[in-house]
C-alpha atoms as a PDB file:
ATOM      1  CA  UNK A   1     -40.653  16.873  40.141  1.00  0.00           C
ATOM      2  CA  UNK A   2     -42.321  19.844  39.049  1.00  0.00           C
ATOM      3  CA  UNK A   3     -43.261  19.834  34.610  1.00  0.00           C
ATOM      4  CA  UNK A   4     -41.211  23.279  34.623  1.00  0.00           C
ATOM      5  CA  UNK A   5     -37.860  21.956  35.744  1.00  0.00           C
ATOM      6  CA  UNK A   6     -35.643  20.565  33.745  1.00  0.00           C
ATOM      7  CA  UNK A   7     -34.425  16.698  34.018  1.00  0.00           C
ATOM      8  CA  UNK A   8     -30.883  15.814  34.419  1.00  0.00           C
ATOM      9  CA  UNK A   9     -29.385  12.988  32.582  1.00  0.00           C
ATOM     10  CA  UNK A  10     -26.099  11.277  32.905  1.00  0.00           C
ATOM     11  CA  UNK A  11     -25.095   8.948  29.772  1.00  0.00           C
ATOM     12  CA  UNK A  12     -22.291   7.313  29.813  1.00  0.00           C
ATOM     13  CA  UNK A  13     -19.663   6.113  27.104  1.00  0.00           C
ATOM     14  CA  UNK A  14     -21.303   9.276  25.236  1.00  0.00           C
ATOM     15  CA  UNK A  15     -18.046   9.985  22.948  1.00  0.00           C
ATOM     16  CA  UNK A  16     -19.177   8.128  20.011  1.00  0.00           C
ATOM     17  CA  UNK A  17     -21.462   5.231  18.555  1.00  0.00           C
ATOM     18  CA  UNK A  18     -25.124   4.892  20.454  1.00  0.00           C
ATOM     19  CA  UNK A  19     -24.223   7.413  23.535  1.00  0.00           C
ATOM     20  CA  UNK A  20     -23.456  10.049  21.172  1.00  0.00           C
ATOM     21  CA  UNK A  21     -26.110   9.700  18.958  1.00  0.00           C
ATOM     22  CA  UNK A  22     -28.487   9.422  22.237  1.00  0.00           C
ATOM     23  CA  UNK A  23     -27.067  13.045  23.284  1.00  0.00           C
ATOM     24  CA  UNK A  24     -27.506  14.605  19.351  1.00  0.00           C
ATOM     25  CA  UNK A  25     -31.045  13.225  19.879  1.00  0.00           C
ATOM     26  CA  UNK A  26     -31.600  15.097  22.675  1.00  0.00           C
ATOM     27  CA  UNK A  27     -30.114  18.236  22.268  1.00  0.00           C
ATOM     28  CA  UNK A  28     -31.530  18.149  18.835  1.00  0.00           C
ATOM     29  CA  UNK A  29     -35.441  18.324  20.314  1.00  0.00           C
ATOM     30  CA  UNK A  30     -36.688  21.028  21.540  1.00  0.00           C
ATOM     31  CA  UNK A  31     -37.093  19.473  25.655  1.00  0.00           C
ATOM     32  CA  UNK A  32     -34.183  20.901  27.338  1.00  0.00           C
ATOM     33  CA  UNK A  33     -31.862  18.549  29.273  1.00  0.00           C
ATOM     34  CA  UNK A  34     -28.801  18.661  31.791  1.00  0.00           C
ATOM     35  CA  UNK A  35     -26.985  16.515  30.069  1.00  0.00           C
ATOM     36  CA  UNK A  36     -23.886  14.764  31.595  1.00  0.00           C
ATOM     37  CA  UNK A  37     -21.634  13.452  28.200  1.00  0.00           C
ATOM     38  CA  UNK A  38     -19.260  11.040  29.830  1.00  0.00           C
ATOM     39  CA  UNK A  39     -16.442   9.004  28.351  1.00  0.00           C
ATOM     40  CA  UNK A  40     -13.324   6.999  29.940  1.00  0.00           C
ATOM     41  CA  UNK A  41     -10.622   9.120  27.768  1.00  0.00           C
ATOM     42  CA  UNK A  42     -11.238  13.329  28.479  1.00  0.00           C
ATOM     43  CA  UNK A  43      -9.338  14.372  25.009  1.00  0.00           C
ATOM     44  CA  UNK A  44     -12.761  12.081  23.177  1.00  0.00           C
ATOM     45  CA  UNK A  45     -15.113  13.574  25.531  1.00  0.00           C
ATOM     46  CA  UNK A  46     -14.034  16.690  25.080  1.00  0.00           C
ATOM     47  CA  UNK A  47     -14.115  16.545  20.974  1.00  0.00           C
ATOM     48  CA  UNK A  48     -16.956  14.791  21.348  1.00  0.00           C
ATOM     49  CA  UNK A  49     -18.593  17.858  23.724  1.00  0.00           C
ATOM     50  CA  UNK A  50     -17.433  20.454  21.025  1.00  0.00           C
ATOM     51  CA  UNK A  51     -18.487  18.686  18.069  1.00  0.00           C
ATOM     52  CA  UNK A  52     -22.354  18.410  19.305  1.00  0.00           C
ATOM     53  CA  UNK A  53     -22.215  22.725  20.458  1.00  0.00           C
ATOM     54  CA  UNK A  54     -20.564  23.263  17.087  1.00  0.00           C
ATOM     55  CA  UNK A  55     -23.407  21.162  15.471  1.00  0.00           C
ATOM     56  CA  UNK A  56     -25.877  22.341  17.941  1.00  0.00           C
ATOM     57  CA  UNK A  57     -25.990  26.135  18.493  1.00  0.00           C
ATOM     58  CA  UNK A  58     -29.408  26.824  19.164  1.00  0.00           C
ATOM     59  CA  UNK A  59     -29.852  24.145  21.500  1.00  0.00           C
ATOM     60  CA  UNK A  60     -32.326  24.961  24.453  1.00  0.00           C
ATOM     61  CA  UNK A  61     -30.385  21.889  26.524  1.00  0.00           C
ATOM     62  CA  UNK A  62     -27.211  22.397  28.746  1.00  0.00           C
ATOM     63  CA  UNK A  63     -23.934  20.011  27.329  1.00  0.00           C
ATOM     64  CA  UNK A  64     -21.202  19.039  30.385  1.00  0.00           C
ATOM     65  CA  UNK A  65     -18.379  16.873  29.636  1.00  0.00           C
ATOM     66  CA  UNK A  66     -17.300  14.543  32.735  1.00  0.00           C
ATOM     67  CA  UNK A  67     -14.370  11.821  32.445  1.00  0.00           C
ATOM     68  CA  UNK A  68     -15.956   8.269  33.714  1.00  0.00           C
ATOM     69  CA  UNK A  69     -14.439   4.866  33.768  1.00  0.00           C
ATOM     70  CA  UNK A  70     -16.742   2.981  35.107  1.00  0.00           C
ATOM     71  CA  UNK A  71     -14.271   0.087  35.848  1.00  0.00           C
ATOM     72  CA  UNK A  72     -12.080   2.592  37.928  1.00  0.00           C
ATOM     73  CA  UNK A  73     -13.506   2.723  41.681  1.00  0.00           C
ATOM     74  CA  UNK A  74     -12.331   6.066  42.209  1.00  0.00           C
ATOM     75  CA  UNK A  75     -13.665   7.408  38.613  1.00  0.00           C
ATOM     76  CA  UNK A  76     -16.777   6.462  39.476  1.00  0.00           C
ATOM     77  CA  UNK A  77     -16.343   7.876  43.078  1.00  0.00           C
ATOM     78  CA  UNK A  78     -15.342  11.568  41.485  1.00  0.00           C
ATOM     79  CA  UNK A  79     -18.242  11.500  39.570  1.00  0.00           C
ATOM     80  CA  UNK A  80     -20.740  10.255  42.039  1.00  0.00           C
ATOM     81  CA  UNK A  81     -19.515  13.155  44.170  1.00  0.00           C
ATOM     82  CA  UNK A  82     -19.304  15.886  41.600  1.00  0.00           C
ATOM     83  CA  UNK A  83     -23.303  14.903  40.641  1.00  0.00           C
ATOM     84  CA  UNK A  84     -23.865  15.574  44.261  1.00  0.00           C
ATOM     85  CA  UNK A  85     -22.066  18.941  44.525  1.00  0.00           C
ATOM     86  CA  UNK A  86     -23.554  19.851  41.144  1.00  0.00           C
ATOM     87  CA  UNK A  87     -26.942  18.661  40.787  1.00  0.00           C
ATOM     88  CA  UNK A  88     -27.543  16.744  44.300  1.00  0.00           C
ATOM     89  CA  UNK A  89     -29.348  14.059  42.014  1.00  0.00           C
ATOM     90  CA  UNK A  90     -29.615  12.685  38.321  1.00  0.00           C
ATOM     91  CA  UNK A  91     -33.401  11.933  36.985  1.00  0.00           C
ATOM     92  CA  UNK A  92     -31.827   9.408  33.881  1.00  0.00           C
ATOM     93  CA  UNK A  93     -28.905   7.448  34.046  1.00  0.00           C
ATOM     94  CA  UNK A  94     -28.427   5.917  29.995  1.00  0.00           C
ATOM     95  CA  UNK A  95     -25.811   3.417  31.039  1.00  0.00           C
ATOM     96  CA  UNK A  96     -24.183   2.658  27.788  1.00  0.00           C
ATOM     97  CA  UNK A  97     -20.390   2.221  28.550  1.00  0.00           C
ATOM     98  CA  UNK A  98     -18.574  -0.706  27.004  1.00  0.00           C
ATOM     99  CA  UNK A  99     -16.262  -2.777  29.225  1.00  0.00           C
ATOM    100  CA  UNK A 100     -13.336  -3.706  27.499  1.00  0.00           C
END
């Protein structure tokens, strides 16, 4: 990977606790990210997604909410394809999803 291009990352169970503080302290630096914000419930993700651009204006990273359960086979299928339409490859995966 070329230094000028910017890294993807995919964290999941970003909503709240350590995922969500591992996204405000990226898009708090000054590297800019792809970052993937994933969560099992879309209504959190999305909050969670608005809350970080409200807190975050100026941010020089790009925020994208995607819905992930990671112990639903097709979840993880959508999103596995979607990465590949979108962004044909993630550099970081944070996996940080709980299993309940």
């Amino acid at each position: 990977m070329l230094s000028s291009q910017t890294r993807s990352l995919l964290i999941t169970g970003a909503n709240k606790g350590i995922g969500y503080a591992i996204v405000e302290k990226l898009i708090a630096g000054s590297t800019p990210y792809d970052i993937i914000l994933t969560s099992r419930d879309p209504k959190l993700g999305e909050k969670a997604l608005v809350a970080l651009r409200a807190k975050y204006p100026n941010t020089s990273s790009k925020l994208t909410f995607h819905q992930l359960d990671i112990n639903d086979e097709k979840s993880v299928s959508e999103i596995i394809s979607w990465v590949e339409k979108t962004y044909k490859t993630i550099d970081i995966l944070v996996n940080n999803a709980a299993i309940p």
